[in-house]
Protein backbone atom coordinates (compact mmCIF):
# COMPACT_ATOMS: atom_id res chain seq x y z
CA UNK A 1 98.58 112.85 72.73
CA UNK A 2 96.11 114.40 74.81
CA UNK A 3 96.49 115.30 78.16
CA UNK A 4 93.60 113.07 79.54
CA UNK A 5 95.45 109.81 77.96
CA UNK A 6 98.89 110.52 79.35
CA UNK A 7 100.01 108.86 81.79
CA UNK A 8 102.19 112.07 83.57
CA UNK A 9 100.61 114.95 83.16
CA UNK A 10 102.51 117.12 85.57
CA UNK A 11 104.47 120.29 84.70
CA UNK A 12 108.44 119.56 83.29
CA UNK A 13 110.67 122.25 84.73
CA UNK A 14 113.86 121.68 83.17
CA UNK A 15 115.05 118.81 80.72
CA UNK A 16 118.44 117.87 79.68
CA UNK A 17 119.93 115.75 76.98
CA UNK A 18 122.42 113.26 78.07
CA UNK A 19 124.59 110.04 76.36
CA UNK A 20 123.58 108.09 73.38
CA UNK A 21 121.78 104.69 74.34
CA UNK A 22 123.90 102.80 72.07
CA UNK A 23 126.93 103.85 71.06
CA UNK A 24 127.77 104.42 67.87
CA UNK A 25 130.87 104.06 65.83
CA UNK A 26 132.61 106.85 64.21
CA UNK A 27 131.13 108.48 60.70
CA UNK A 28 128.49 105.91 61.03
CA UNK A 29 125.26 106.66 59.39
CA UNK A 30 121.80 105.78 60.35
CA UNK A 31 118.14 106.63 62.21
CA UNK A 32 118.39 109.08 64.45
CA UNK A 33 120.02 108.50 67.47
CA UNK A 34 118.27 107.60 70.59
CA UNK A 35 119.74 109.82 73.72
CA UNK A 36 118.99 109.56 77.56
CA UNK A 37 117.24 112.54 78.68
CA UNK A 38 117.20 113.98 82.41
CA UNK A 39 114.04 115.32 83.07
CA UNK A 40 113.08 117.59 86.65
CA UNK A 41 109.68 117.47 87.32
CA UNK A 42 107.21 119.87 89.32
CA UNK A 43 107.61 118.18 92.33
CA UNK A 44 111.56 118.29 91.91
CA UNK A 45 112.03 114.56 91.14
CA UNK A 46 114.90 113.67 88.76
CA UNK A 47 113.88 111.25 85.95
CA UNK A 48 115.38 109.33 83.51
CA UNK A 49 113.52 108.77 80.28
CA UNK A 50 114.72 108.41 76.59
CA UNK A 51 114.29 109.86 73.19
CA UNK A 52 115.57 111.01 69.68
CA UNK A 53 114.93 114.83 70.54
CA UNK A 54 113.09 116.84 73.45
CA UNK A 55 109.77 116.34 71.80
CA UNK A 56 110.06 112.53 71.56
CA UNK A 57 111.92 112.37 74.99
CA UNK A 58 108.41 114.84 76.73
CA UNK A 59 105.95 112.09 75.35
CA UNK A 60 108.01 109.39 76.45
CA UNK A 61 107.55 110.78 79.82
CA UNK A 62 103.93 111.22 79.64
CA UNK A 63 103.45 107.51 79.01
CA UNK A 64 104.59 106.89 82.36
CA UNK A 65 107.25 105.23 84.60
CA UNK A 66 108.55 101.80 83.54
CA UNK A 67 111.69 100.18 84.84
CA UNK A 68 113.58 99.83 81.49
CA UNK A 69 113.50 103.58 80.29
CA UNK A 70 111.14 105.65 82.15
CA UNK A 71 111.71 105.64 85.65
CA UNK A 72 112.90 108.17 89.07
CA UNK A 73 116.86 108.56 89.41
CA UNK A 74 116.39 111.40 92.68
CA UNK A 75 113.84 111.94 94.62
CA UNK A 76 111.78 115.07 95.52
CA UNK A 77 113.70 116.90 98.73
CA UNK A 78 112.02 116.90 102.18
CA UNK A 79 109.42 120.14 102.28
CA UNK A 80 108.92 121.12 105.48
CA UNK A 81 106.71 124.01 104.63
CA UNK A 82 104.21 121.87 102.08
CA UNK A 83 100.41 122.40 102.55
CA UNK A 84 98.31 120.71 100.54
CA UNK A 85 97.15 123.61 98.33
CA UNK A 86 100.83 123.63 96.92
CA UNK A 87 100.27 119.89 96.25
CA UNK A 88 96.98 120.35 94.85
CA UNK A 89 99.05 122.77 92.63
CA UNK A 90 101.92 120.84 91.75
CA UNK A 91 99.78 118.12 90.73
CA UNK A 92 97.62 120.12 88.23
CA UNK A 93 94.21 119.01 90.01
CA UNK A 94 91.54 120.53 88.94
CA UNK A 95 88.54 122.20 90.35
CA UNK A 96 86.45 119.54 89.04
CA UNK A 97 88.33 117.15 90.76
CA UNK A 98 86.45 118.32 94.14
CA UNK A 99 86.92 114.45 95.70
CA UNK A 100 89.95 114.33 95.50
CA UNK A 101 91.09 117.66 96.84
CA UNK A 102 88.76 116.86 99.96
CA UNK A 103 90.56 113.83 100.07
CA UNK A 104 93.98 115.37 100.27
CA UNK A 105 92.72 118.04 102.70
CA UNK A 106 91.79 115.31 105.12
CA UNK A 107 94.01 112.57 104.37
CA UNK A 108 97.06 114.16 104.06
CA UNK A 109 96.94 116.49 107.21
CA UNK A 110 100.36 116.99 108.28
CA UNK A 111 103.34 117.94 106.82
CA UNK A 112 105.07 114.37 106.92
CA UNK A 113 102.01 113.06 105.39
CA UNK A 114 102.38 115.32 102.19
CA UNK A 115 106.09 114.69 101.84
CA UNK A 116 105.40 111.02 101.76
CA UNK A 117 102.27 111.18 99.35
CA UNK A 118 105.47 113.06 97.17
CA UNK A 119 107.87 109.76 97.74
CA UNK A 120 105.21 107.15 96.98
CA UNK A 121 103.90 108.81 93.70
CA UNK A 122 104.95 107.69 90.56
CA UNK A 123 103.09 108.46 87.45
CA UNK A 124 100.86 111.79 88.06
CA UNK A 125 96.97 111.80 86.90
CA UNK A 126 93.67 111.86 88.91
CA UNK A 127 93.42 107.81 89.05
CA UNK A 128 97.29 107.24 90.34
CA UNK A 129 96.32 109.78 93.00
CA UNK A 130 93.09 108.84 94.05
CA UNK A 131 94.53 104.74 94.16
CA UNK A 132 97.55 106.22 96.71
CA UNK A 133 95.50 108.25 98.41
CA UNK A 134 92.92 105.59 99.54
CA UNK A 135 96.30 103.04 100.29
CA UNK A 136 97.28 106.31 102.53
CA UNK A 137 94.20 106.22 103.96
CA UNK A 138 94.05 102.43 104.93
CA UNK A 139 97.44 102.29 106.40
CA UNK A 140 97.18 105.81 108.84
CA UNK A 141 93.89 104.27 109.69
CA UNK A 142 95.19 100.74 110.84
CA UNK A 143 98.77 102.10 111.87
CA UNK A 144 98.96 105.90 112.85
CA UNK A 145 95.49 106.16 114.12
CA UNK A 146 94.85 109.30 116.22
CA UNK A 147 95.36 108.48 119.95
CA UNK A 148 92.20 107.91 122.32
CA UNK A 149 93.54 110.74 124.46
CA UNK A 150 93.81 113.24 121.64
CA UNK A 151 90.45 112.41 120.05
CA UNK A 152 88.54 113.06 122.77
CA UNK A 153 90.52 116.23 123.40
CA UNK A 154 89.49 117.40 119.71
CA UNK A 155 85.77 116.16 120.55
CA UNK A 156 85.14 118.26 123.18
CA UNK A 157 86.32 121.42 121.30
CA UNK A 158 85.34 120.60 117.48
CA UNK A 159 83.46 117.18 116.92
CA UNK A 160 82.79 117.86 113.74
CA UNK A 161 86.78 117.97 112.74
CA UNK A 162 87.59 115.68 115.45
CA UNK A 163 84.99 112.96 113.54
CA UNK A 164 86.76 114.31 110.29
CA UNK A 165 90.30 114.08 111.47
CA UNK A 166 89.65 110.31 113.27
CA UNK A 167 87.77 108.77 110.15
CA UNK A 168 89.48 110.36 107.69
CA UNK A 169 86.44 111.60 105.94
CA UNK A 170 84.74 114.82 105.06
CA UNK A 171 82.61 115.46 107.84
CA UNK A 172 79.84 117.61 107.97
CA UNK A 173 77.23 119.62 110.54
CA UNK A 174 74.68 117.20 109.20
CA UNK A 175 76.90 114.09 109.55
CA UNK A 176 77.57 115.22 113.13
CA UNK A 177 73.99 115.47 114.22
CA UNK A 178 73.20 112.35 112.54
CA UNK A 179 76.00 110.46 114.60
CA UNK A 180 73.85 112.34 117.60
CA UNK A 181 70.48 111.61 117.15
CA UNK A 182 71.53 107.98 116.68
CA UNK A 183 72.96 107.73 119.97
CA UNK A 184 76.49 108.45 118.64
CA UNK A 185 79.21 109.18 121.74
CA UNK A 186 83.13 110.03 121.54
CA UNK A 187 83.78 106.33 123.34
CA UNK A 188 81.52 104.70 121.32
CA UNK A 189 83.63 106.16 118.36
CA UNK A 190 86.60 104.96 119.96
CA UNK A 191 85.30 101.18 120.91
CA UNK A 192 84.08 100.78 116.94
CA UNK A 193 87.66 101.89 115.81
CA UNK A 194 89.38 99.63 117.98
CA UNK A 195 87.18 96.50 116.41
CA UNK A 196 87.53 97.96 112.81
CA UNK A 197 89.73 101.02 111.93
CA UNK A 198 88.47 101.77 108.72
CA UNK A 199 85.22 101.89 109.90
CA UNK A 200 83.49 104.82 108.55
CA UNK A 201 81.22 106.59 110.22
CA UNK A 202 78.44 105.88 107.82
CA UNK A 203 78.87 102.39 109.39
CA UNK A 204 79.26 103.21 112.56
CA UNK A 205 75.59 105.84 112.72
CA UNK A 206 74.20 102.40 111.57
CA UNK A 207 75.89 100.48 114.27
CA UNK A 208 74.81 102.61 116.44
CA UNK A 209 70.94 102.75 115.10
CA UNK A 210 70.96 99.02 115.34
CA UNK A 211 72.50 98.85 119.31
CA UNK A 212 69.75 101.13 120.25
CA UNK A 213 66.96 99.19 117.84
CA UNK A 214 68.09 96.13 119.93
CA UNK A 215 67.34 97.52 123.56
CA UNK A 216 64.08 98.64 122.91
């Protein structure tokens, strides 16, 4: 199996072989016997999985979490000192993979917000992550969005990050004086977020092209 068709590719760190599936009787003869396997995981999660050896047991894994046989028993522990370059490491992302590490850089921008991307995740590859990341994305922007007060505290020092941090998008110099030669102002950032948090500021340059079209 290659690594681009499995379904988990990240690193095993310790795997251990546990009871038979089925019982068997005594001096009873047969295929080889299928055994639970506990299985620790780069991120520290405790799995479950099954297989007639470690080798059968490893590609079991890779095909990915199901509820009958593959599936999390623990957890990963709270990390309070996670950045996201150890979770770009843990994950095996590569440095092709250049949206989705700017993704994680921005999206996940706290502490809390890495430990959860750890609790949500099930099956580890580049789609899995991208599809939670975006779901992050949607829910911090409709629920935990950054307050008025604090925005415009960020704006006034850095609005380049403080466009970045509130959208939840890679912003850039250019971005920022696109947003300015349209007209673009920290409250009128604020008023299109409070009409449509996940607005992004693509949108919201044209919204702001088209309010200024429409007074002259």
């Amino acid at each position: 199996m290659t690594e681009k068709r499995k379904a988990n590719v990240q690193a095993i760190k310790d795997i251990v072989r546990m009871n038979p599936v089925w019982e068997q009787e005594k001096g009873e003869q047969g295929a080889a016997e299928l055994h639970y396997y506990h299985i620790v995981d780069a991120l520290q999660r405790k799995w479950q999985t099954i297989g007639v050896d470690v080798s059968d047991a490893i590609e079991v894994f890779e095909k990915g979490h199901n509820d009958a046989w593959t599936r999390i028993i623990e957890p990963a522990p709270w990390n309070p000192n996670l950045t996201t370059n150890d979770l770009i490491h843990l994950l095996k992302i590569s440095p092709e993979a250049v949206q989705i590490r700017h993704a994680m850089q921005i999206i996940l921008n706290t502490v809390e917000r890495r430990n959860a991307f750890i609790r949500r995740i099930m099956n580890v590859n580049d789609q899995a992550i991208q599809h939670l990341l975006y779901l992050l994305k949607d829910e911090y922007l409709r629920y935990e969005q950054l307050s008025n007060e604090t925005f415009m505290a960020m704006y006034a020092m850095n609005p380049v990050e403080a466009l970045s941090v509130y959208f939840l998008e890679s912003v850039d110099v250019h971005m920022y004086w696109e947003w300015c030669d349209a007209g673009g102002t920290g409250e009128q950032a604020i008023q299109y977020k409070q009409e449509d948090p996940c607005m992004t500021l693509i949108q919201a340059i044209e919204r702001v092209e088209e309010e200024m079209y429409a007074r002259t």
